[in-house]
C-alpha atoms as a PDB file:
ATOM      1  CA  UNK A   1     171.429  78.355  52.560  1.00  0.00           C
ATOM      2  CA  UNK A   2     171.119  81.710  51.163  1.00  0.00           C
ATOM      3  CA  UNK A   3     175.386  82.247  52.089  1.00  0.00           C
ATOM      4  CA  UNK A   4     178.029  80.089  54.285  1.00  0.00           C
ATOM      5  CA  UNK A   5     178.447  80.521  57.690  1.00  0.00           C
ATOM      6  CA  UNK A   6     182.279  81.603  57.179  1.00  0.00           C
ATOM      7  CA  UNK A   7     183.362  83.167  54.267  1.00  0.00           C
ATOM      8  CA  UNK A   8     187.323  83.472  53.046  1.00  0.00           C
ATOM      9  CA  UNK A   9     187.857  86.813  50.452  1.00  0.00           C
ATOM     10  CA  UNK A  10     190.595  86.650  48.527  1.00  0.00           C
ATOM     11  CA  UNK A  11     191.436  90.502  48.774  1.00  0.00           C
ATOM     12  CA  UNK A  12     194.168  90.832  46.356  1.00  0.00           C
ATOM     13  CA  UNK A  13     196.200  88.031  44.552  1.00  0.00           C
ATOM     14  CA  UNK A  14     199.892  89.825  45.104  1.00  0.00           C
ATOM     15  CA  UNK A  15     202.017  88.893  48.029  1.00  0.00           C
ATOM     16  CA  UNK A  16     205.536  89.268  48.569  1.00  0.00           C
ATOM     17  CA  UNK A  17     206.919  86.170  48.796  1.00  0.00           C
ATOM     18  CA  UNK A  18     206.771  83.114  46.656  1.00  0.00           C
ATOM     19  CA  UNK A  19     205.657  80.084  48.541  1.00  0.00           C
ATOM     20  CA  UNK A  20     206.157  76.740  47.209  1.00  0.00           C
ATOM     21  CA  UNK A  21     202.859  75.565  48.074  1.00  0.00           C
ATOM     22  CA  UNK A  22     200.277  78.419  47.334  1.00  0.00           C
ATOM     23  CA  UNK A  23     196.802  77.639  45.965  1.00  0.00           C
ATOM     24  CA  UNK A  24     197.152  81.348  44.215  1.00  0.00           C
ATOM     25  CA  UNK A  25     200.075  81.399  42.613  1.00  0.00           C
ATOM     26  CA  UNK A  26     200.450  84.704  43.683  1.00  0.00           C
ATOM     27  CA  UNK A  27     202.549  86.741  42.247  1.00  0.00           C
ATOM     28  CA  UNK A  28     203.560  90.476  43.545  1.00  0.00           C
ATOM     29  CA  UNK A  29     201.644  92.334  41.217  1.00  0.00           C
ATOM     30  CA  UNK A  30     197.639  92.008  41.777  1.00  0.00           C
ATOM     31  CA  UNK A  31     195.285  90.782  38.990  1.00  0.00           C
ATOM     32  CA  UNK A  32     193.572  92.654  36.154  1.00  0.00           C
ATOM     33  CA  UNK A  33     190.067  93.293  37.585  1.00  0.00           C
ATOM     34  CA  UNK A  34     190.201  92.902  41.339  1.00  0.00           C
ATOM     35  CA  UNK A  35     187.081  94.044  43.471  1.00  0.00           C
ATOM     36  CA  UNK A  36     186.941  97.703  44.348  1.00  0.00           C
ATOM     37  CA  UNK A  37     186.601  99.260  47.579  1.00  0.00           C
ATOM     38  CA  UNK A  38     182.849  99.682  46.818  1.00  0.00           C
ATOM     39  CA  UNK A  39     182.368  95.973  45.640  1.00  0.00           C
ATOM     40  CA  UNK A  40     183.796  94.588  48.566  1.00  0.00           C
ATOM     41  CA  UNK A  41     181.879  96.655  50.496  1.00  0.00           C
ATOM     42  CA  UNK A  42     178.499  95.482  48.628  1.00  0.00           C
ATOM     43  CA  UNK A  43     179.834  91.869  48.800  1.00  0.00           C
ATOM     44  CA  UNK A  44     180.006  92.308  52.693  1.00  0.00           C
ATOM     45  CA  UNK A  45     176.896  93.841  52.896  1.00  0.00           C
ATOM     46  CA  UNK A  46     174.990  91.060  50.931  1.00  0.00           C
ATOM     47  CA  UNK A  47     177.142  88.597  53.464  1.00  0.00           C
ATOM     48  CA  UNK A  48     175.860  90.576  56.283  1.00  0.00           C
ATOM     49  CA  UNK A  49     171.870  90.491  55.481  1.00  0.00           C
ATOM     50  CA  UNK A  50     172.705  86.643  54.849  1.00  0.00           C
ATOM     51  CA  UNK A  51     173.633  85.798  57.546  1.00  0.00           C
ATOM     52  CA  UNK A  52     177.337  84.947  57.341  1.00  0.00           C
ATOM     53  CA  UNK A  53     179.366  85.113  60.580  1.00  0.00           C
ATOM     54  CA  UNK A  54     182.941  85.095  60.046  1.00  0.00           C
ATOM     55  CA  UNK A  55     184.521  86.662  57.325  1.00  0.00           C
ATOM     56  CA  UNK A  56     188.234  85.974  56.387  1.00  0.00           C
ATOM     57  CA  UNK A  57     190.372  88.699  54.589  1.00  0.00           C
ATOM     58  CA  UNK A  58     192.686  86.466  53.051  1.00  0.00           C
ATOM     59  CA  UNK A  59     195.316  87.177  49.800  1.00  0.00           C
ATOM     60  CA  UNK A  60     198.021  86.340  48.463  1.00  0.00           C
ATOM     61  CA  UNK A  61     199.367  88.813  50.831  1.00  0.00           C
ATOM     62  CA  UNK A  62     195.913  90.627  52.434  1.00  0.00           C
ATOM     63  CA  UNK A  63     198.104  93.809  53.688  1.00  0.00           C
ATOM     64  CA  UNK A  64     199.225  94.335  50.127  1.00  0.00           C
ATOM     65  CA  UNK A  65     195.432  95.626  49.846  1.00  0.00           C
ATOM     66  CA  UNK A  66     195.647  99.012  50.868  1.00  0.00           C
ATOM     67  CA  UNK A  67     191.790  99.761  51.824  1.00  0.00           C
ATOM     68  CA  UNK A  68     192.261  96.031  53.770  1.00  0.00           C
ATOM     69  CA  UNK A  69     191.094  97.904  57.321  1.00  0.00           C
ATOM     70  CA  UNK A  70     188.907 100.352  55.934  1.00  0.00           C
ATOM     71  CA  UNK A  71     187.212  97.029  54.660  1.00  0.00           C
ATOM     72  CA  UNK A  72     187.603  95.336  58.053  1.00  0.00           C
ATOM     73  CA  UNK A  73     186.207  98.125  60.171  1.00  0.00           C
ATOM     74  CA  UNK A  74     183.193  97.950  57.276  1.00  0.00           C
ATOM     75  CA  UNK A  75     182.603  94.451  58.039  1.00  0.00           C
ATOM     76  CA  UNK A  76     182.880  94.644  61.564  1.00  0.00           C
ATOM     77  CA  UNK A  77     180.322  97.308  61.845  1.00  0.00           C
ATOM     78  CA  UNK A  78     177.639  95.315  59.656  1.00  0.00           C
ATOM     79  CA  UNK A  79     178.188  92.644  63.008  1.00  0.00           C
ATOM     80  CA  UNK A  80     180.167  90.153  61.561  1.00  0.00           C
ATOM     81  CA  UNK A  81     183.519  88.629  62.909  1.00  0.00           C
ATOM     82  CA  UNK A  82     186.312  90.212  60.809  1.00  0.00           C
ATOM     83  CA  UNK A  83     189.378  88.131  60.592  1.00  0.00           C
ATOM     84  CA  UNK A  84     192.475  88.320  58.682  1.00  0.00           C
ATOM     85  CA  UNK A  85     194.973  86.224  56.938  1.00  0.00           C
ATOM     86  CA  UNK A  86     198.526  86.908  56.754  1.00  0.00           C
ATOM     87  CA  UNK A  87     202.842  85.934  56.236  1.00  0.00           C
ATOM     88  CA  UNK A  88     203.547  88.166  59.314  1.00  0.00           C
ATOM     89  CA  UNK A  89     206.275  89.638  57.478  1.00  0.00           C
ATOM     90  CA  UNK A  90     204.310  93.077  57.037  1.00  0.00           C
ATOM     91  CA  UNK A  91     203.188  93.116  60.592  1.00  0.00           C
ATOM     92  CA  UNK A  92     205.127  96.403  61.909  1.00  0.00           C
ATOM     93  CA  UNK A  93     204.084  97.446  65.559  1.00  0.00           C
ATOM     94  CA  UNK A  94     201.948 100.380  63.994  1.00  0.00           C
ATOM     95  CA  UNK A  95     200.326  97.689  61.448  1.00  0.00           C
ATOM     96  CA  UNK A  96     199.637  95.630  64.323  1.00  0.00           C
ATOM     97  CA  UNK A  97     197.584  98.573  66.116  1.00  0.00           C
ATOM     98  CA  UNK A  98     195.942  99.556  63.137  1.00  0.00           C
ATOM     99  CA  UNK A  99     194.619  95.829  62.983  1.00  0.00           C
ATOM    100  CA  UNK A 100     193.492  96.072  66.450  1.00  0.00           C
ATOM    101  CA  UNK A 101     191.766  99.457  65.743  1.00  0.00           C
ATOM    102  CA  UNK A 102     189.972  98.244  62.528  1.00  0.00           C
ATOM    103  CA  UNK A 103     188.048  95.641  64.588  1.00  0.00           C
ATOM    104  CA  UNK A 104     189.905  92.254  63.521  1.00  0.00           C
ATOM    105  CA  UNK A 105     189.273  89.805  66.192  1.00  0.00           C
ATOM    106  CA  UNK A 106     191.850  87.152  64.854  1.00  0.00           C
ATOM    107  CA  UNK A 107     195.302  87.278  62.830  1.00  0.00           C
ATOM    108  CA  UNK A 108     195.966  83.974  61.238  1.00  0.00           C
ATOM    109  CA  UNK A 109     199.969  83.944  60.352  1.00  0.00           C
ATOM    110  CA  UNK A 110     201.564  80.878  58.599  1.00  0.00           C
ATOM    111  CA  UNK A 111     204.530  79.200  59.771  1.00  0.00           C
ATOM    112  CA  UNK A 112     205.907  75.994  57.763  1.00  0.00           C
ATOM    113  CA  UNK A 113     208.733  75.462  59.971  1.00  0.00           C
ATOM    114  CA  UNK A 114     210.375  75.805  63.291  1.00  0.00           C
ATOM    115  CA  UNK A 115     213.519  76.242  61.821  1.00  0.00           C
ATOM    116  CA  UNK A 116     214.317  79.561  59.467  1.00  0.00           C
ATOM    117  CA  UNK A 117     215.993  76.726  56.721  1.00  0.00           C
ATOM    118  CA  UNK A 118     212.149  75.164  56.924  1.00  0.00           C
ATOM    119  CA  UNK A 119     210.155  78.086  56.342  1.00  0.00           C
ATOM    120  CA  UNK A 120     212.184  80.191  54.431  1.00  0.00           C
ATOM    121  CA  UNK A 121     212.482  77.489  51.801  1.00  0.00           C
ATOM    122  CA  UNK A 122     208.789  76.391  52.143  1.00  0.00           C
ATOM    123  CA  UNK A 123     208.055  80.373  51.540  1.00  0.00           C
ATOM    124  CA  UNK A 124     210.454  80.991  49.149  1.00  0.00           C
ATOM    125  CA  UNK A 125     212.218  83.820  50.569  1.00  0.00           C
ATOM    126  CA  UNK A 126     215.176  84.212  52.547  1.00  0.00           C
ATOM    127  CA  UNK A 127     214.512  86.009  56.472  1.00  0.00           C
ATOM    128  CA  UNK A 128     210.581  84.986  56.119  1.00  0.00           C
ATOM    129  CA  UNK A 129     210.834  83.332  59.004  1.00  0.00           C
ATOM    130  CA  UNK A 130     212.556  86.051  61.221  1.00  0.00           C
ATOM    131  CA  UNK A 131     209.890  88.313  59.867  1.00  0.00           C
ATOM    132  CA  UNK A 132     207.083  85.742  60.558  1.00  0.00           C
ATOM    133  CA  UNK A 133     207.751  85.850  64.348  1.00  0.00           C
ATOM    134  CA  UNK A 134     208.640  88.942  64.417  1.00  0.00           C
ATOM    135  CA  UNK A 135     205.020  89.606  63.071  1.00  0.00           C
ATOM    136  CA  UNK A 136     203.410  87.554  65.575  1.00  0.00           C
ATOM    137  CA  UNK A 137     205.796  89.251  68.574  1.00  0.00           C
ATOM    138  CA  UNK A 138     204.237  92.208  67.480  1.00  0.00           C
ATOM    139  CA  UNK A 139     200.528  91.223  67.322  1.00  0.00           C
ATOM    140  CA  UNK A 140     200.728  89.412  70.278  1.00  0.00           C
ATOM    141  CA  UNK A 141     202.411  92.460  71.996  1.00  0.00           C
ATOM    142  CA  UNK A 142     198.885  94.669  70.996  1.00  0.00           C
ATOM    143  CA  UNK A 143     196.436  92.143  72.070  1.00  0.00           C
ATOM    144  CA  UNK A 144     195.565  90.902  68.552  1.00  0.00           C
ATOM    145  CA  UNK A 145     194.568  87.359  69.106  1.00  0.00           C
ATOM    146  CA  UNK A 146     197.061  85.344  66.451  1.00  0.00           C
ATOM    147  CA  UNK A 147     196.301  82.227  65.226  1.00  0.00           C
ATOM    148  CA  UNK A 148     199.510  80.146  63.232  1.00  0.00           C
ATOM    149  CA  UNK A 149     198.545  78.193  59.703  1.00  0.00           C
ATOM    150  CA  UNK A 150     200.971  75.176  59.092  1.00  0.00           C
ATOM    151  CA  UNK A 151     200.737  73.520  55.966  1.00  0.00           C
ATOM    152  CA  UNK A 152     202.015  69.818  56.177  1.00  0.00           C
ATOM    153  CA  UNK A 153     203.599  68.405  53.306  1.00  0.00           C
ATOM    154  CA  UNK A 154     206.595  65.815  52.915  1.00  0.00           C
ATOM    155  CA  UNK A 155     209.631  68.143  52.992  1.00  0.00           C
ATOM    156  CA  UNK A 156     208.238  69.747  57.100  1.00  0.00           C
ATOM    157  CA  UNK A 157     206.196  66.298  58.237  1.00  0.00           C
ATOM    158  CA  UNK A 158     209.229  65.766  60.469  1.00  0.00           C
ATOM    159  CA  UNK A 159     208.850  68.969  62.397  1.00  0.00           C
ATOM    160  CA  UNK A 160     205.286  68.962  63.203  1.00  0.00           C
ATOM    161  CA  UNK A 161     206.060  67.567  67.063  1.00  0.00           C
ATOM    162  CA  UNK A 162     208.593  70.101  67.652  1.00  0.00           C
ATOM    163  CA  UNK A 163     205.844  73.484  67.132  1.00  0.00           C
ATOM    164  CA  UNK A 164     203.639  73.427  69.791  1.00  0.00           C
ATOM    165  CA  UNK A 165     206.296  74.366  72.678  1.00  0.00           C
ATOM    166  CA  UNK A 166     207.510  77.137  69.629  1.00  0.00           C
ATOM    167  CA  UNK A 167     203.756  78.224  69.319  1.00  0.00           C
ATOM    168  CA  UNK A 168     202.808  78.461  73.200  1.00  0.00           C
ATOM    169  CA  UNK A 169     206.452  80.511  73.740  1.00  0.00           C
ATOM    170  CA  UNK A 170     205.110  83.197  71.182  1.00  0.00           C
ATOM    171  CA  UNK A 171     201.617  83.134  72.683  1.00  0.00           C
ATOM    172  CA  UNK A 172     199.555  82.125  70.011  1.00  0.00           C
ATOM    173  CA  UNK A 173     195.817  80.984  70.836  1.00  0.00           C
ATOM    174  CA  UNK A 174     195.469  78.726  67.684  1.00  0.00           C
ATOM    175  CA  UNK A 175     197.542  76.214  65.759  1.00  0.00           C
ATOM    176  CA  UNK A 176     195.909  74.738  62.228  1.00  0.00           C
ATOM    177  CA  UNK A 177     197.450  72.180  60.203  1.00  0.00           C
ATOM    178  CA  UNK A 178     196.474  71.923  56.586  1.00  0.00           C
ATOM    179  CA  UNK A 179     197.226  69.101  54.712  1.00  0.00           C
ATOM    180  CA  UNK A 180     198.965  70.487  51.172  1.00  0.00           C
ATOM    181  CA  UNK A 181     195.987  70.136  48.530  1.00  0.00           C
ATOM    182  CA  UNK A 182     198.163  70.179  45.299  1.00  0.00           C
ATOM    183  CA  UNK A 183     196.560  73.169  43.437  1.00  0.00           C
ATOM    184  CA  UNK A 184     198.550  76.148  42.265  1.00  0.00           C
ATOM    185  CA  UNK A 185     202.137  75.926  42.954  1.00  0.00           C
ATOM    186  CA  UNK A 186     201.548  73.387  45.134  1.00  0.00           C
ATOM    187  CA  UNK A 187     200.679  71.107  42.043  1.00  0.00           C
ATOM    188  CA  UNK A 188     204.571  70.996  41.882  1.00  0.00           C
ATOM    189  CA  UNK A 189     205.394  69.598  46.279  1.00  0.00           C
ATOM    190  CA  UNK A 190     205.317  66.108  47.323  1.00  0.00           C
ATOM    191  CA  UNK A 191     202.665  65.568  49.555  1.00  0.00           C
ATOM    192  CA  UNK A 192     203.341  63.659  52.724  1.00  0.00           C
ATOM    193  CA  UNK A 193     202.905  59.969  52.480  1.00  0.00           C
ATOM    194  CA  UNK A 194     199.326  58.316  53.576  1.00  0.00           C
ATOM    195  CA  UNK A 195     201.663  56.912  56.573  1.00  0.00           C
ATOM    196  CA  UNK A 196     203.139  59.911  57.888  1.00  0.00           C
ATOM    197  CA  UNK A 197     199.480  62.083  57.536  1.00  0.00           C
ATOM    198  CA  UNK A 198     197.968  59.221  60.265  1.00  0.00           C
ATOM    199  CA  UNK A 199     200.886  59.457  62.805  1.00  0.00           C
ATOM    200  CA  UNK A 200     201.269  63.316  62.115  1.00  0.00           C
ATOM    201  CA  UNK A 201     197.386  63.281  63.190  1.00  0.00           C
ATOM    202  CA  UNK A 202     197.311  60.898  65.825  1.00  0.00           C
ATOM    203  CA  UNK A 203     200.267  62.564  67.295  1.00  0.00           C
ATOM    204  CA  UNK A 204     198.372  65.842  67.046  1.00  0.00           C
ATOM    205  CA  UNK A 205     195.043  64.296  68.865  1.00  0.00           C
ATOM    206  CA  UNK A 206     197.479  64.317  71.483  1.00  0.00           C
ATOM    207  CA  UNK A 207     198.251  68.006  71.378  1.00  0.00           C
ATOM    208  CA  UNK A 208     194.935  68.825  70.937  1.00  0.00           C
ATOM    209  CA  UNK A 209     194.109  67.502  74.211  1.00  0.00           C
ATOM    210  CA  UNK A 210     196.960  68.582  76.268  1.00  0.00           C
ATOM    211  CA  UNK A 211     197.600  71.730  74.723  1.00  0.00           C
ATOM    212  CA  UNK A 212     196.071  75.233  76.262  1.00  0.00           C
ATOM    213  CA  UNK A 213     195.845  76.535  72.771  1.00  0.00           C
ATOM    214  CA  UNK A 214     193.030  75.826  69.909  1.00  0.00           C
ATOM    215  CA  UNK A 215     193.461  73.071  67.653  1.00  0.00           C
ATOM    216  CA  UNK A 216     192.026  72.147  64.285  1.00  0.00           C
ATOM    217  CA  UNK A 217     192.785  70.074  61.200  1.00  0.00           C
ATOM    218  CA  UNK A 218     192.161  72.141  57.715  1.00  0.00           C
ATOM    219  CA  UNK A 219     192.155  69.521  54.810  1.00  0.00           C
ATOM    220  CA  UNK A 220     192.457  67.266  57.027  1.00  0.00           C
ATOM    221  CA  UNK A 221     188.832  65.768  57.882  1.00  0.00           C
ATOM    222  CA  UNK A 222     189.902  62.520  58.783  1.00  0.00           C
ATOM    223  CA  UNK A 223     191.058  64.573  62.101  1.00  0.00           C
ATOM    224  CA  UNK A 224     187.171  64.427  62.708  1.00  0.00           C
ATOM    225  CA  UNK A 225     186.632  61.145  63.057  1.00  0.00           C
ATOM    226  CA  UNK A 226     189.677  59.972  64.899  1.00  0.00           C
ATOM    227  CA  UNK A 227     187.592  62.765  67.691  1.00  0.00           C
ATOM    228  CA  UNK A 228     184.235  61.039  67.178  1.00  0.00           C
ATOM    229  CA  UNK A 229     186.119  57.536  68.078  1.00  0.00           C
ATOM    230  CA  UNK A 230     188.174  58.901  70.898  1.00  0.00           C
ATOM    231  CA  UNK A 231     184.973  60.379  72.365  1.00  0.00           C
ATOM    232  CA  UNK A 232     185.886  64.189  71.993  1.00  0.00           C
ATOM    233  CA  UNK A 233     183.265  66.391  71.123  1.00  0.00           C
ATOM    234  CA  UNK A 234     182.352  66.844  67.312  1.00  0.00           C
ATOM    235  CA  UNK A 235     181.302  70.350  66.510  1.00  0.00           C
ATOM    236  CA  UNK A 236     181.481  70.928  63.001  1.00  0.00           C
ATOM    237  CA  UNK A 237     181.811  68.332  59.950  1.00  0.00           C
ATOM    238  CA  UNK A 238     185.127  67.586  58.433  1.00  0.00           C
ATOM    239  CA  UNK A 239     184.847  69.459  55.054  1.00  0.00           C
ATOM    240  CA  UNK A 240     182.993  72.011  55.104  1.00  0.00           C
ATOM    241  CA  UNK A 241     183.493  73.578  51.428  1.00  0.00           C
ATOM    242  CA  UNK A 242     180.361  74.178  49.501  1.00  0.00           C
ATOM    243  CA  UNK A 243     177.953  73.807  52.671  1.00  0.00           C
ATOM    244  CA  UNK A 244     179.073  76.406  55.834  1.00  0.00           C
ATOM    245  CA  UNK A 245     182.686  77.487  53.975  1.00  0.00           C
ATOM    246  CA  UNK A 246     182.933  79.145  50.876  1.00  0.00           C
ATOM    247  CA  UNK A 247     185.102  81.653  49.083  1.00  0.00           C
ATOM    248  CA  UNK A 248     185.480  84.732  46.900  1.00  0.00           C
ATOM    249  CA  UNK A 249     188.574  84.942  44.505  1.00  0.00           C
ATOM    250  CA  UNK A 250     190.187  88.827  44.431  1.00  0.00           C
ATOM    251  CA  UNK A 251     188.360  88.805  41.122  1.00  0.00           C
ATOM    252  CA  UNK A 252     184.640  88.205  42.443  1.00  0.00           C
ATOM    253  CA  UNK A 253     184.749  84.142  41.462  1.00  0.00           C
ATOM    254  CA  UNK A 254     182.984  82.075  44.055  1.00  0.00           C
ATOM    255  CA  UNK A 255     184.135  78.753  44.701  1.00  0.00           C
ATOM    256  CA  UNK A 256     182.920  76.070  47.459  1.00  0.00           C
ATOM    257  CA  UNK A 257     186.665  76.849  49.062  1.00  0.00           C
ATOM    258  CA  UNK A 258     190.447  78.177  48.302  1.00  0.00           C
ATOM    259  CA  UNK A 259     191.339  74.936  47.460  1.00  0.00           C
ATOM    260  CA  UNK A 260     188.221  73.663  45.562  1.00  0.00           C
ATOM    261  CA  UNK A 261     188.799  75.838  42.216  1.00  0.00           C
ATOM    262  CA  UNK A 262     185.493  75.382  40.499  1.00  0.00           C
ATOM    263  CA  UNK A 263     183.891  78.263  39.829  1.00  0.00           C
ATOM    264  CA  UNK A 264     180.139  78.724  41.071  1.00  0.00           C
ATOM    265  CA  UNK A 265     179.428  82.115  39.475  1.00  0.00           C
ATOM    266  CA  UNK A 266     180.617  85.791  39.614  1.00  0.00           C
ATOM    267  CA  UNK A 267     179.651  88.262  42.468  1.00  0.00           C
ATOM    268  CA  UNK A 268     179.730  90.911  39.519  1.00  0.00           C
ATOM    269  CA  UNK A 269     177.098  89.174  37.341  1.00  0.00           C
ATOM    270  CA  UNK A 270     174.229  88.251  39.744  1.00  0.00           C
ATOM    271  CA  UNK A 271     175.569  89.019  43.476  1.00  0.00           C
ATOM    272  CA  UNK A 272     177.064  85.769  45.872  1.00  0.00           C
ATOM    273  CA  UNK A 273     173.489  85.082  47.229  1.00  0.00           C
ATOM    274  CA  UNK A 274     171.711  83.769  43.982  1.00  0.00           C
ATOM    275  CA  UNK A 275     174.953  82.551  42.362  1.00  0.00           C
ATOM    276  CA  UNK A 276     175.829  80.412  45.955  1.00  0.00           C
ATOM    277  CA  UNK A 277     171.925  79.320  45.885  1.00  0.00           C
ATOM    278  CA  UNK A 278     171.835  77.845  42.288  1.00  0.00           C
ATOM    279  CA  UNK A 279     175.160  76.610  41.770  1.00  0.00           C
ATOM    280  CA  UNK A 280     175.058  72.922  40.465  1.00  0.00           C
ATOM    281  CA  UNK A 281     178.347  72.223  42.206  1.00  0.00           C
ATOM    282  CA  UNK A 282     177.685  73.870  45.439  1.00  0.00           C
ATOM    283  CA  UNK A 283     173.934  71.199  45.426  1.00  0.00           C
ATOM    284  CA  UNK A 284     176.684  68.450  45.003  1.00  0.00           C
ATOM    285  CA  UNK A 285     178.808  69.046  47.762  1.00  0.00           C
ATOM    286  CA  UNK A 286     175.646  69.095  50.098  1.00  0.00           C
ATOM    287  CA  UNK A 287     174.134  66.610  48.845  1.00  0.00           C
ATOM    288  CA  UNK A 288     176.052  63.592  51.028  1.00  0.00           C
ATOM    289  CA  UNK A 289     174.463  60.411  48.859  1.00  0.00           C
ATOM    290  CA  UNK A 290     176.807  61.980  45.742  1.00  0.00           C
ATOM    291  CA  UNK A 291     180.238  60.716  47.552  1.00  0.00           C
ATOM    292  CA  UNK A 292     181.709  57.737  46.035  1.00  0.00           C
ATOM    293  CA  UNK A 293     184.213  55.217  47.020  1.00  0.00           C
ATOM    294  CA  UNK A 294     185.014  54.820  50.565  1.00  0.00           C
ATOM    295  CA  UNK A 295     183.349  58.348  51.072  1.00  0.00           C
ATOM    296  CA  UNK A 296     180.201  56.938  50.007  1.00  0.00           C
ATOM    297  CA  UNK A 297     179.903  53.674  52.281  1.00  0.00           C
ATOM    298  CA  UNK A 298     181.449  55.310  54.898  1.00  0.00           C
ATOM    299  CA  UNK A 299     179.500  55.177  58.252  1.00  0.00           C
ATOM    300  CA  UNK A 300     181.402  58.527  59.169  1.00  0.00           C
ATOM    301  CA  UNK A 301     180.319  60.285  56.028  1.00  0.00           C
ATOM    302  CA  UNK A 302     178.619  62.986  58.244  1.00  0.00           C
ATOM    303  CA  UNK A 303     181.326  63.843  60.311  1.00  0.00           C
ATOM    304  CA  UNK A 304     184.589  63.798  57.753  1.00  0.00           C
ATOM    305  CA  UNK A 305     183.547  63.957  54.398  1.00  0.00           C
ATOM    306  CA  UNK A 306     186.901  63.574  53.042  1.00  0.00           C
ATOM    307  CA  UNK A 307     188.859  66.490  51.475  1.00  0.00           C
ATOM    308  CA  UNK A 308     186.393  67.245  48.487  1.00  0.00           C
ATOM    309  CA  UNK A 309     189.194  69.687  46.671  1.00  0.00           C
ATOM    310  CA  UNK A 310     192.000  66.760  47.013  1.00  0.00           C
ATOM    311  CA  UNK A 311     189.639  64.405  45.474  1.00  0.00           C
ATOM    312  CA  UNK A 312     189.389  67.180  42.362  1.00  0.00           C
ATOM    313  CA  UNK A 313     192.876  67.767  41.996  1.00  0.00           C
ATOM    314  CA  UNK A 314     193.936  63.860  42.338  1.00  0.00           C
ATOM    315  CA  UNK A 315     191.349  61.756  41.612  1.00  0.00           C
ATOM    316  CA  UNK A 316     189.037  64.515  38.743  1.00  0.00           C
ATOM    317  CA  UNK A 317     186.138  64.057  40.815  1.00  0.00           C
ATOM    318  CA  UNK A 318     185.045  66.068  43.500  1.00  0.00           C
ATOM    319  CA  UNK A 319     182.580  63.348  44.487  1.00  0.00           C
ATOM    320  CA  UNK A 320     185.547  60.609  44.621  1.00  0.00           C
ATOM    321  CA  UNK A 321     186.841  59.475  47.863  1.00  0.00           C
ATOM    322  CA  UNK A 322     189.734  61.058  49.555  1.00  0.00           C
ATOM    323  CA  UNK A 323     193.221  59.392  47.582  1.00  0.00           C
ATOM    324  CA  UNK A 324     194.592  60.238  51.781  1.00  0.00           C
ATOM    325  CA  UNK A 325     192.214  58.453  53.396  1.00  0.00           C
ATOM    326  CA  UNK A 326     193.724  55.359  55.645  1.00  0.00           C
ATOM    327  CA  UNK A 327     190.106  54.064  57.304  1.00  0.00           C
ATOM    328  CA  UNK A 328     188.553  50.916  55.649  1.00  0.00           C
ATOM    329  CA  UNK A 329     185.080  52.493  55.839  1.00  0.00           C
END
């Protein structure tokens, strides 16, 4: 594979708010040495010819970027799927259009909470929540497709029944859980127990089938095989970092995903394509006789995986079975 099928680029590494939880650390001030206009536009390009599909201009905050649409309306004319990631809270009704206008097909917005107490804490600044909503009113209201980004961790488990009938009010098309990965800040949260993740996905099985919205389980590959034993349809593996998902840090690092901070070479240094193709790591993660543990024997190795990046950060092995996993085998 010459580049991943989906690609998430870490456009800046400033954001305005300070969530608990966030891989980045962001702070509101971008990095020394972030990609220029005409790097990103070479990295897209080199995507592009490589056949990469869906691109994902992610932060920190990705508005904070200021050349964030010329970028998207770059992307979008090399024929990829330009999508962006976002708090909401910058989302004005003119930002909103000029989203629309620069070709994004999908804003992803994160909501912790159904509650402002839950989200504003979980983001870490007071009115994030009204701001959220109001940012997905206003998409919404412009025919941007928005898709919501819930991370689950022990402090919002408890509220993860109560979002869908929030979500379909707004008129979202998507809801993705994540299960907290603790890198970055989120080193610092308390995940939520092994217990609560299996009810909080069986419960959600149930709301992906009933629900007219999209719904998918990020970190979460177990979610995968509780489909393949139900008898839903199985389109894509569990984890996908390192093999169809990979990821580009505002500085030009690649990594197999957000999560998964290894580094697998610089875009600067020898472009994605050959660093992606010879990475040592990157042959690891596709290589599916490398998992150990459960991982290993398990007969649905091919369709979860296990959460490579959790077994990093918890375990110091990104070949170690997921420390979440509830399944025998």
């Amino acid at each position: 594979m010459k580049a991943p099928r989906i690609l998430a680029w870490e456009t800046t590494s400033s954001c305005n708010l300070n969530c608990l939880h966030c891989r980045a650390s962001a702070t509101s001030e971008p990095k020394q040495g972030e990609l220029t206009t005409d790097e990103g536009r070479a990295l897209l390009r080199e995507l592009g010819s490589a056949g990469t599909k869906l691109v994902i201009l992610s932060g920190g905050e990705s508005l904070m970027r200021p050349d964030v649409f010329d970028l998207a309306r770059f992307g979008t004319g090399l024929g990829m799927r330009m999508t962006l990631a976002s708090n909401g809270s910058l989302v004005t009704p003119e930002v909103a259009v000029r989203i629309k206008e620069s070709g994004i097909v999908r804003v992803s917005v994160s909501l912790d909470g159904v509650t402002p107490e839950m989200h504003d804490r979980f983001r870490g600044r007071d009115g994030a929540f009204v701001l959220a909503l109001r940012g997905i009113r206003n998409l919404v209201e412009k025919g941007v497709p928005v898709q919501v980004n819930t991370t689950v961790a022990a402090m919002n488990v408890m509220q993860m029944d109560a979002f869908p009938d929030l979500l379909e009010s707004l008129g979202v098309i998507a809801w993705h859980v994540f299960f907290l990965v603790p890198t970055g800040r989120g080193q610092d949260m308390e995940p939520a127990t092994v217990r609560e993740y299996r009810s909080m996905l069986e419960g959600f099985h149930s709301v992906y089938r009933a629900a007219r919205m999209e719904c998918k389980a990020t970190c979460a590959p177990q979610f995968f095989r509780i489909l393949a034993e139900r008898g839903d349809p199985v389109h894509s593996k569990g984890c996908l970092a390192g093999s169809e998902f990979g990821f580009v840090s505002s500085t030009g690092v690649i990594q197999p995903c957000g999560f998964l901070q290894i580094p697998c070479g610089n875009i600067r240094e020898d472009g994605f394509c050959a660093a992606w193709e010879r990475s040592h790591t990157l042959r690891v993660l596709q290589d599916e006789s490398s998992l150990k543990g459960k991982c290993g024997s398990c007969s649905h190795r091919k369709t979860c995986g296990g959460c490579r990046a959790r077994a990093f950060e918890m375990l110091g092995d990104l070949t170690e079975q997921d420390p979440i996993c509830w399944f025998r085998n």
